[in-house]
Protein backbone atom coordinates (compact mmCIF):
# COMPACT_ATOMS: atom_id res chain seq x y z
CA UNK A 1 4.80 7.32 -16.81
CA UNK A 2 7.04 6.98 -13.71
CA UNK A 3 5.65 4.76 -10.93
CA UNK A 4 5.62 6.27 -7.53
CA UNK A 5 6.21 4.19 -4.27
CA UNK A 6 4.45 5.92 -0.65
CA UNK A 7 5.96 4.17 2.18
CA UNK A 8 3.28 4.54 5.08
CA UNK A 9 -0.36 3.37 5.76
CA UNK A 10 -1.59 5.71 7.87
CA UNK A 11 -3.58 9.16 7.33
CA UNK A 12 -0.97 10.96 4.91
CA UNK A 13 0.31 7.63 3.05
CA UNK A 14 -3.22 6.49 2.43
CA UNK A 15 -4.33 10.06 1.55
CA UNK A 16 -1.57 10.44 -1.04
CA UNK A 17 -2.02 6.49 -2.78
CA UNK A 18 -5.97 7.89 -2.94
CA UNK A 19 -4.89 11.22 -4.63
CA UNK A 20 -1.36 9.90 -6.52
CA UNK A 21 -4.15 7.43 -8.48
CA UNK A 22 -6.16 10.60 -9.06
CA UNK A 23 -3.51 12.21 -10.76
CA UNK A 24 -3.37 9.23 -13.49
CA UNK A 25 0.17 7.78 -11.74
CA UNK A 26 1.32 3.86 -11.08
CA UNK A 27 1.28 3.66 -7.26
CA UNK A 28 2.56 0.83 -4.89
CA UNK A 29 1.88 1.84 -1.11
CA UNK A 30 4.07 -0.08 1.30
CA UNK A 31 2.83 -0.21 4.93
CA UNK A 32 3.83 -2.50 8.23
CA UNK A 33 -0.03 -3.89 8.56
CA UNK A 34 -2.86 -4.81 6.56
CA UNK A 35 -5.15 -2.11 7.49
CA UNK A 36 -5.58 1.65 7.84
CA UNK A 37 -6.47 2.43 11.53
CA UNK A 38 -8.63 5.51 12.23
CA UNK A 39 -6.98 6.36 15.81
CA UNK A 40 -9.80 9.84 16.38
CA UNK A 41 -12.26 7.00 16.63
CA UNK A 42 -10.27 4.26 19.00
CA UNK A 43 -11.08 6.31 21.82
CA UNK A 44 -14.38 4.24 22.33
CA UNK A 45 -12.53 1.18 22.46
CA UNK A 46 -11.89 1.51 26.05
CA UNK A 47 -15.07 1.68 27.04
CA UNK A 48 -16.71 -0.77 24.72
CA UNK A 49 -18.29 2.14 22.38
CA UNK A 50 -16.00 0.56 19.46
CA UNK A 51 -13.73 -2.55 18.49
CA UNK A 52 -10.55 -2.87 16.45
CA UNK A 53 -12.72 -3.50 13.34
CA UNK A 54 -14.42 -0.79 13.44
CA UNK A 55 -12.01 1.58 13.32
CA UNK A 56 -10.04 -0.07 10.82
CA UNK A 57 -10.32 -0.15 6.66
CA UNK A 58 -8.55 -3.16 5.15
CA UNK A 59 -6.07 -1.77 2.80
CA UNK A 60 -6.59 -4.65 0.20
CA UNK A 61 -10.30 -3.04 0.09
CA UNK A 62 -8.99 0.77 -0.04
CA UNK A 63 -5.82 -0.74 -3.20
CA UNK A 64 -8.36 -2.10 -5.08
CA UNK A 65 -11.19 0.39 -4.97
CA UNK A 66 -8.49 3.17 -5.58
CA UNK A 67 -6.14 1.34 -8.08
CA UNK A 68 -2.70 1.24 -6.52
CA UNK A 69 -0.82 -1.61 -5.67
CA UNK A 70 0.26 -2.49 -1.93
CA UNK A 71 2.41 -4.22 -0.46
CA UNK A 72 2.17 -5.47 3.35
CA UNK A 73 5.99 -5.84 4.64
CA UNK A 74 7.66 -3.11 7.19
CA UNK A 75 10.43 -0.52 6.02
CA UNK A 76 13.86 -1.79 7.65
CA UNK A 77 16.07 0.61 5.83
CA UNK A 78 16.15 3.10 3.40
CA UNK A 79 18.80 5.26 1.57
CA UNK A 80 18.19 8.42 0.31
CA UNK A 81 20.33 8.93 -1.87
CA UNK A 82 19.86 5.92 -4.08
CA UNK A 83 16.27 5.67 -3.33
CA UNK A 84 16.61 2.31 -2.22
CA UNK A 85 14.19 0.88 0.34
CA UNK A 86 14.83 -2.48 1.70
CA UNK A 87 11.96 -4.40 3.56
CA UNK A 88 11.96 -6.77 6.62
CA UNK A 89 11.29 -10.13 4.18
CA UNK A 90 14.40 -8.61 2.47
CA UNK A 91 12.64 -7.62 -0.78
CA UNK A 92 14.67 -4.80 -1.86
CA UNK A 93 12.54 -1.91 -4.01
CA UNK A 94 15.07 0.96 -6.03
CA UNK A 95 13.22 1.45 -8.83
CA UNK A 96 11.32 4.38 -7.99
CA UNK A 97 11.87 7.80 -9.61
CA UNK A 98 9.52 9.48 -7.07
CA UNK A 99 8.78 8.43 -3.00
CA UNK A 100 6.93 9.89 -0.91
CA UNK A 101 7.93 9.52 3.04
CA UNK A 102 4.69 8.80 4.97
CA UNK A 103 6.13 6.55 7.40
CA UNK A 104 4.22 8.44 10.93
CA UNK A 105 6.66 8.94 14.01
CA UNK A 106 8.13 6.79 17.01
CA UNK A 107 7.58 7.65 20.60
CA UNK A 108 9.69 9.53 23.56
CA UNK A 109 10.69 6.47 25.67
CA UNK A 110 10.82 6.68 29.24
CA UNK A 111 11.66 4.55 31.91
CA UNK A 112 9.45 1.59 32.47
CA UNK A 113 6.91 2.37 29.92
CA UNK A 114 6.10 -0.80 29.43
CA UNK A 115 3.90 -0.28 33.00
CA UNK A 116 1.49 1.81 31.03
CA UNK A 117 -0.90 1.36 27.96
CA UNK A 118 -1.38 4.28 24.95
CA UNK A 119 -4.82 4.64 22.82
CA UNK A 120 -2.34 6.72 20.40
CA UNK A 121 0.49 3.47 20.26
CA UNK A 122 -0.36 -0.15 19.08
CA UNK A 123 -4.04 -0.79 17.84
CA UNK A 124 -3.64 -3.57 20.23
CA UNK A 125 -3.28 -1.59 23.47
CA UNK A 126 -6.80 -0.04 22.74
CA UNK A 127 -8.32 -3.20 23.37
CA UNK A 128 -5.92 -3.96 26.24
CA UNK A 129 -7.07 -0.97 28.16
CA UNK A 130 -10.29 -2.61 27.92
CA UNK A 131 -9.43 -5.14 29.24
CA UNK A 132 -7.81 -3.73 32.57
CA UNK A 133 -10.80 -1.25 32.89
CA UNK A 134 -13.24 -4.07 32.63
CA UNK A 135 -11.08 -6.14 35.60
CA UNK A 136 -10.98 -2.65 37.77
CA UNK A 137 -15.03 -2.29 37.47
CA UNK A 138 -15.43 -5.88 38.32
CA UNK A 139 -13.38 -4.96 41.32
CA UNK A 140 -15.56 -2.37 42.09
CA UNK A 141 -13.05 0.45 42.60
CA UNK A 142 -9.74 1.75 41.40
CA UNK A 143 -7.49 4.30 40.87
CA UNK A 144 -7.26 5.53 37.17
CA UNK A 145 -4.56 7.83 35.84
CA UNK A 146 -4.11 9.34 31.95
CA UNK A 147 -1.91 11.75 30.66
CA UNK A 148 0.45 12.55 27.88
CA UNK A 149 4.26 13.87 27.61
CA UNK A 150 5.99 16.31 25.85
CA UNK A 151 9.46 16.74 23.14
CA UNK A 152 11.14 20.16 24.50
CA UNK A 153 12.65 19.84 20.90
CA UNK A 154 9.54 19.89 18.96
CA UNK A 155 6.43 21.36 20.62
CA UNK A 156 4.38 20.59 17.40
CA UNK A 157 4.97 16.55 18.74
CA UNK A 158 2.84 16.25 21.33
CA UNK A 159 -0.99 14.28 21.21
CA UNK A 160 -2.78 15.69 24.08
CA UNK A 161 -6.54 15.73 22.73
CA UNK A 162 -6.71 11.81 22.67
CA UNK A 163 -6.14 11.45 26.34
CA UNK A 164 -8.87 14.13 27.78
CA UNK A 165 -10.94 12.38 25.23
CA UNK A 166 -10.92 8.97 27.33
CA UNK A 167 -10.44 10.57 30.52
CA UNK A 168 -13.85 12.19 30.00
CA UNK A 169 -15.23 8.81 28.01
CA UNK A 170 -14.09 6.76 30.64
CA UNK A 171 -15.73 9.39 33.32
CA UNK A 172 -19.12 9.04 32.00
CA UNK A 173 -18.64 5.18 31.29
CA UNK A 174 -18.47 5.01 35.26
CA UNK A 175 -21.49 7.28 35.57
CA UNK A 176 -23.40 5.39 33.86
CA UNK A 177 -22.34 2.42 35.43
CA UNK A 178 -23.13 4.05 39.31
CA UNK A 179 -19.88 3.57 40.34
CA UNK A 180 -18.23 7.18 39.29
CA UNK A 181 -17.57 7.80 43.09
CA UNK A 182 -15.71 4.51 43.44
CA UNK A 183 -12.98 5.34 41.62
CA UNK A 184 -9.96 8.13 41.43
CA UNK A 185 -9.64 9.54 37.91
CA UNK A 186 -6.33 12.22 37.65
CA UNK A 187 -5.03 13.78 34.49
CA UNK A 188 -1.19 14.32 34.47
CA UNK A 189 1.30 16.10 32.15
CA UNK A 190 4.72 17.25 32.99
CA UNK A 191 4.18 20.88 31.59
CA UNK A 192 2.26 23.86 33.66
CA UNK A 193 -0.16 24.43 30.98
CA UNK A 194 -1.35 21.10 29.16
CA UNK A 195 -3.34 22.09 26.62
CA UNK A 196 -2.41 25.61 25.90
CA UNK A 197 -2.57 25.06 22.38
CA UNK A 198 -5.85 25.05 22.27
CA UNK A 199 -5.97 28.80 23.35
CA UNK A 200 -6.57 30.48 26.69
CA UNK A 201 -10.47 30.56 26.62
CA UNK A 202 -9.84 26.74 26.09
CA UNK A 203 -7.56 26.49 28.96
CA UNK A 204 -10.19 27.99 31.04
CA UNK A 205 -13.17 25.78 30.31
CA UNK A 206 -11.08 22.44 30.49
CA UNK A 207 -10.28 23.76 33.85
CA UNK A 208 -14.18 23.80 34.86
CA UNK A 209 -14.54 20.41 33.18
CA UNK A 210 -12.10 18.85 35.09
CA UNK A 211 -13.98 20.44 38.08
CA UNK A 212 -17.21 19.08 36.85
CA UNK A 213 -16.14 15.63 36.94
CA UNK A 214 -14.15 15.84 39.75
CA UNK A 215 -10.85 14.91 38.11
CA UNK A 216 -7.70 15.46 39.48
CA UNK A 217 -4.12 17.02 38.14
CA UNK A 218 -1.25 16.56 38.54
CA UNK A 219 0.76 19.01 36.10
CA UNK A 220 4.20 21.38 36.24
CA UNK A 221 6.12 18.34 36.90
CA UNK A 222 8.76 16.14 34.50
CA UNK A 223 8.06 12.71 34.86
CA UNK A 224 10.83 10.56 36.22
CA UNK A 225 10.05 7.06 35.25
CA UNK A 226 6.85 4.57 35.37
CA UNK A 227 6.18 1.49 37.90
CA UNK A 228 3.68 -0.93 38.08
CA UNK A 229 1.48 1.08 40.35
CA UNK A 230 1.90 4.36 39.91
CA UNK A 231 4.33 7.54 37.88
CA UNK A 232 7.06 9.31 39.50
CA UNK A 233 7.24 12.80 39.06
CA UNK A 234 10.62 15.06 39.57
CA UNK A 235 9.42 16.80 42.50
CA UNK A 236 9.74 13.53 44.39
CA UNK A 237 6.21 12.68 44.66
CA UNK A 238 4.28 9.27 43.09
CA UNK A 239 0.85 9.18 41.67
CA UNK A 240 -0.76 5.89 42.65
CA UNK A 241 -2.21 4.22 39.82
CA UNK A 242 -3.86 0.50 38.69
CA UNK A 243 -4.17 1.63 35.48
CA UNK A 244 -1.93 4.30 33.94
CA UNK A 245 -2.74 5.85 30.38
CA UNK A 246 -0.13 7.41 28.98
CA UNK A 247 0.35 8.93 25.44
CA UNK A 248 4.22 9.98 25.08
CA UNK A 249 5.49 12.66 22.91
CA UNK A 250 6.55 11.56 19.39
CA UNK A 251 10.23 11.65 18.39
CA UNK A 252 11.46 11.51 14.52
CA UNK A 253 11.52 7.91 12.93
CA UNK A 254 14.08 5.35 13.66
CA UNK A 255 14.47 4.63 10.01
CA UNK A 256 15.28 8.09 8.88
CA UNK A 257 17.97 8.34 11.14
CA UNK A 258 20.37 6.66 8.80
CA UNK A 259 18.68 7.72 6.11
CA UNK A 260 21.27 10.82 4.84
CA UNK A 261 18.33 13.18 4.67
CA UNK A 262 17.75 16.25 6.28
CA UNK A 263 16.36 15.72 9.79
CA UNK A 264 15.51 18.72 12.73
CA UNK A 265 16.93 18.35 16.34
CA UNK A 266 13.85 15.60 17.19
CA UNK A 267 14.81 13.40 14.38
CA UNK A 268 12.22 14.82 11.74
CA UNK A 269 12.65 15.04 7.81
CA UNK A 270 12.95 18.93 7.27
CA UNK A 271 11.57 20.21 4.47
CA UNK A 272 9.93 23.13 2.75
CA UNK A 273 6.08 24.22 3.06
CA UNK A 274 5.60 22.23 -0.47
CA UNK A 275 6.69 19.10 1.52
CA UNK A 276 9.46 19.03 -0.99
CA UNK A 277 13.62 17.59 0.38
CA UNK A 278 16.19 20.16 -0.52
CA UNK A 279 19.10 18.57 -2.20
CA UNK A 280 16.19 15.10 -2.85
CA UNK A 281 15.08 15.55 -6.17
CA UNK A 282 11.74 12.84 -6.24
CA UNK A 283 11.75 12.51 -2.66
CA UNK A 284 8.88 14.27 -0.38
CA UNK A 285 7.75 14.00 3.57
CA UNK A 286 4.59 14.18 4.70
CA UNK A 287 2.52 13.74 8.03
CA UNK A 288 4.40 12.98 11.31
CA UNK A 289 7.54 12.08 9.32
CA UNK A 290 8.27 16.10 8.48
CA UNK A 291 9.92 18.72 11.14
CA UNK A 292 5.97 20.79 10.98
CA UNK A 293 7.15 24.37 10.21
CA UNK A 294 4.98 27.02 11.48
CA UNK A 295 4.12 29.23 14.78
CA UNK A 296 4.36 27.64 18.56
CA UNK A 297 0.93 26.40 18.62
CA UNK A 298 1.48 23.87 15.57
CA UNK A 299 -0.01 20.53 16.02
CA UNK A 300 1.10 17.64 13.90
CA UNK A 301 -2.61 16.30 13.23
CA UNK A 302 -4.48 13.66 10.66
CA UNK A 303 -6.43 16.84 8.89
CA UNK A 304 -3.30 18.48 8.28
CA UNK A 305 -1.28 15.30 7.75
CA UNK A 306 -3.84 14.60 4.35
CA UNK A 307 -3.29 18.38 3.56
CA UNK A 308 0.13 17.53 2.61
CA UNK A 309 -0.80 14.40 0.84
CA UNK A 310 -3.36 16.00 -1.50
CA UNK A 311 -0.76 18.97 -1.93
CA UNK A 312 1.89 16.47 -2.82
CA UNK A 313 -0.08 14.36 -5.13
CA UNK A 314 -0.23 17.80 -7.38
CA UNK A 315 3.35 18.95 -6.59
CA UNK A 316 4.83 15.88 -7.96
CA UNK A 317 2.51 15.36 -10.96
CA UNK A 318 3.08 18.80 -12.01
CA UNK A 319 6.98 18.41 -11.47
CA UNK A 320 6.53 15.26 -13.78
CA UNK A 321 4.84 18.05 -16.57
CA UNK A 322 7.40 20.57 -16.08
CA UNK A 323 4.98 22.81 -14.76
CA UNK A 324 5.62 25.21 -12.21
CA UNK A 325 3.20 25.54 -10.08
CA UNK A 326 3.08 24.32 -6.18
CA UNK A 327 0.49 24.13 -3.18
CA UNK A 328 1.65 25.03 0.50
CA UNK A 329 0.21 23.43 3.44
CA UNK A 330 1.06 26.58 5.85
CA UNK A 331 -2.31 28.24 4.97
CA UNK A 332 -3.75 24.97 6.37
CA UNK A 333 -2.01 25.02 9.71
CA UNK A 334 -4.49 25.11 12.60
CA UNK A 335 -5.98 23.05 15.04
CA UNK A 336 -8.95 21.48 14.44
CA UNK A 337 -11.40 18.66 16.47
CA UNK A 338 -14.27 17.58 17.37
CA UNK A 339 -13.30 16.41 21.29
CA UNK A 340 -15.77 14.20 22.33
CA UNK A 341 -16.83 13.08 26.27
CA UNK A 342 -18.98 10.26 25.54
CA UNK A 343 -22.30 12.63 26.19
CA UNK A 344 -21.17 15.71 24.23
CA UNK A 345 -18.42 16.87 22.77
CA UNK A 346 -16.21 20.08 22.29
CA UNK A 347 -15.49 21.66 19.10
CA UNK A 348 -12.11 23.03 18.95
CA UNK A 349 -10.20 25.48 16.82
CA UNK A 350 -6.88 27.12 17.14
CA UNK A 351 -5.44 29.64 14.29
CA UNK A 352 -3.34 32.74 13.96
CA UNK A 353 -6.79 34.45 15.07
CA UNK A 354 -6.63 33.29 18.30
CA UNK A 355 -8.34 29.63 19.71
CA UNK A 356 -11.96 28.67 21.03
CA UNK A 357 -13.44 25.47 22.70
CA UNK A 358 -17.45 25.27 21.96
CA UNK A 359 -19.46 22.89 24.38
CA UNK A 360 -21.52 20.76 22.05
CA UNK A 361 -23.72 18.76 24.54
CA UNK A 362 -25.13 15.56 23.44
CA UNK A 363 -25.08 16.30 20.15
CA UNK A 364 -21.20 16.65 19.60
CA UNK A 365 -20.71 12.93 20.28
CA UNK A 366 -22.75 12.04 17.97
CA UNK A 367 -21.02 14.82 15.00
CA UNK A 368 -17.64 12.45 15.85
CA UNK A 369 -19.45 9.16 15.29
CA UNK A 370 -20.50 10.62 12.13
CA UNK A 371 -17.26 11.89 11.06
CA UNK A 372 -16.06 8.78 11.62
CA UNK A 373 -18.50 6.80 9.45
CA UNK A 374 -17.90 9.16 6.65
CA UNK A 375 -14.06 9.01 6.90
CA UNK A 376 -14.35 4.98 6.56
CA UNK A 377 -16.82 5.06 3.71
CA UNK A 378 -15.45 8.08 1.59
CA UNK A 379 -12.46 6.75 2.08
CA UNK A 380 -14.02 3.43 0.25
CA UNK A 381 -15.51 5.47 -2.46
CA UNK A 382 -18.80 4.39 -1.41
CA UNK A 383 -20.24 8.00 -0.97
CA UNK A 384 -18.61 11.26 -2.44
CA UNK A 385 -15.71 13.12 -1.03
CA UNK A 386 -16.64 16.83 0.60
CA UNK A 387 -14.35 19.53 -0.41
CA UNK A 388 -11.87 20.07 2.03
CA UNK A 389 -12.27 16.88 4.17
């Protein structure tokens, strides 16, 4: 049987190891850390509802439960063509008949970025927001800004839940606390309608939640550049900030580039709706590594990012048979999430149909901690898988 390497350790590389070894295949999964990081549930880092650990599955636990071999060494190059992947400790792997891309996205960058922290970039700056929200409470006041960007080449590249998520988190952290009124909380986004995805009716009642916790905007204007205090905005004006959170738009990988596959405007691997490479016999791309084909609204998101994996796992093993028969991910292609405010939650869902936001009080928050305690421990094969999820 021909061994199959996944190069990625995130939602659609793990997904496909999980599903590859289902199949009855030899798997090696390559990834650039030791552990699989469930970003949905980092949003409590911030504000002390989680830590690092528990949002994170060591992949040594998930190879050996699961069967496939991994290796722990970031992709440095890799040629298409050959099939040859070469690693940063210089190991060099061409032996694979079949790979599968999962290898995520990088980030827009924008002028002094390094002046603001993301709960969608390094595990690491989860904990660092933390930190800085911890030193502006012992303070006793502060001004708090979070927001997210946008790729006018790829509209399907943007993460936008994540940061209402902590804006609203970190609004009822300061409730709770008494000090709410002590501190400025503003949402910003360079685009007049943040959010539209979601659907008009969901446009509408984010509007009357930013009202009900008295957070500001600032929207409908491209962001200039980042300094230490504050975000610059093209229409000449600066939002004061101590601590800016800032998710930017994602951009194709930097290893693809020189990769000699196909690749879209933004730097993603095009491909069809079977995640297969035309022209790349053995070669597929899956999760934020692929150009996402469908309508305006598309959202490149973990749900849909395992879609492919699953759909890929059968793809290939039935290409190994000879058998002609495929799955698509495009009737998959909606929105979908639980977005939680640290007392309640929203339950979101975007389609062809149209999109709707349902308030969940109280008990939403606690649907998302579940979800997250099943995805770690189905994930482990300690309790069964549900269809679909």
């Amino acid at each position: 049987m021909d061994k199959v390497l996944v190069l990625g350790g995130g939602f659609a590389g793990v997904e496909a190891a999980i599903y590859l070894r289902k199949q009855g295949l030899e798997v090696t999964l390559v990834s650039d850390r030791d552990y699989f990081y469930i970003y949905p549930t980092s949003i409590w880092i911030p504000t002390g509802g989680a830590t690092i650990e528990d949002v994170s599955i060591p992949l040594d636990k998930l190879a050996m439960n699961h069967g496939f071999q991994l290796i722990v060494d970031p992709v440095v190059a890799f040629e298409a063509s050959s099939k040859k992947v070469t690693l940063e400790s210089g190991r060099i792997l061409d032996e694979y008949k079949y790979i599968v891309l999962a290898l995520g996205q990088d980030k827009m960058q924008l002028k002094g970025m390094e002046h603001t922290l993301s709960i969608c970039g390094k595990p690491e700056e989860a904990t660092a927001l933390s930190e800085q929200l911890d030193q502006l409470i012992q303070k006793g006041e502060g001004r708090i800004a979070m927001g997210f960007g946008g790729n006018p080449k790829d509209t399907s590249a943007v993460r936008g839940g994540p940061a209402f998520e902590l804006l609203f988190n970190v609004h009822n952290y300061l409730q709770k606390k008494g000090i709410r009124d002590k501190f400025d909380l503003t949402f910003f986004a360079p685009m007049e309608k943040p959010g539209q995805k979601m659907g008009p009716k969901a446009l509408v009642m984010m509007d009357k939640m930013f009202k009900m916790t008295n957070v500001n905007k600032k929207i409908g204007s491209k962001i200039t550049h980042f300094e230490e205090d504050g975000i610059c905005f093209e229409d000449e004006t600066k939002l004061e900030s101590d601590l800016t959170m800032f998710i930017s738009a994602g951009s194709g990988h930097s290893i693809l580039k020189a990769s000699g596959l196909p690749l879209s405007d933004a730097g993603y691997v095009v491909t069809n709706e079977y995640n297969e490479i035309d022209g790349f016999e053995g070669l597929y791309a899956i999760g934020d590594s692929t150009a996402l084909l469908g309508p305006e609204w598309r959202a490149k998101q973990g749900h849909v990012a395992e879609v492919m994996a699953r759909n890929t796992a059968y793809n290939l093993f039935n290409s190994m048979q000879n058998i002609d028969s495929k799955q698509s991910y495009m009737e998959h292609l909606d929105i979908l999430c639980v977005m939680d405010t640290g007392n309640g939650a929203a339950y979101v869902h975007r389609s062809d149909k149209g999109g709707k936001m349902i308030p969940l009080p109280i008990i939403g928050h606690w649907m998302k901690k579940m979800w997250g305690w099943y995805n770690r421990y189905s994930k482990l094969g300690k309790i069964p898988r549900l269809p679909g999820m």
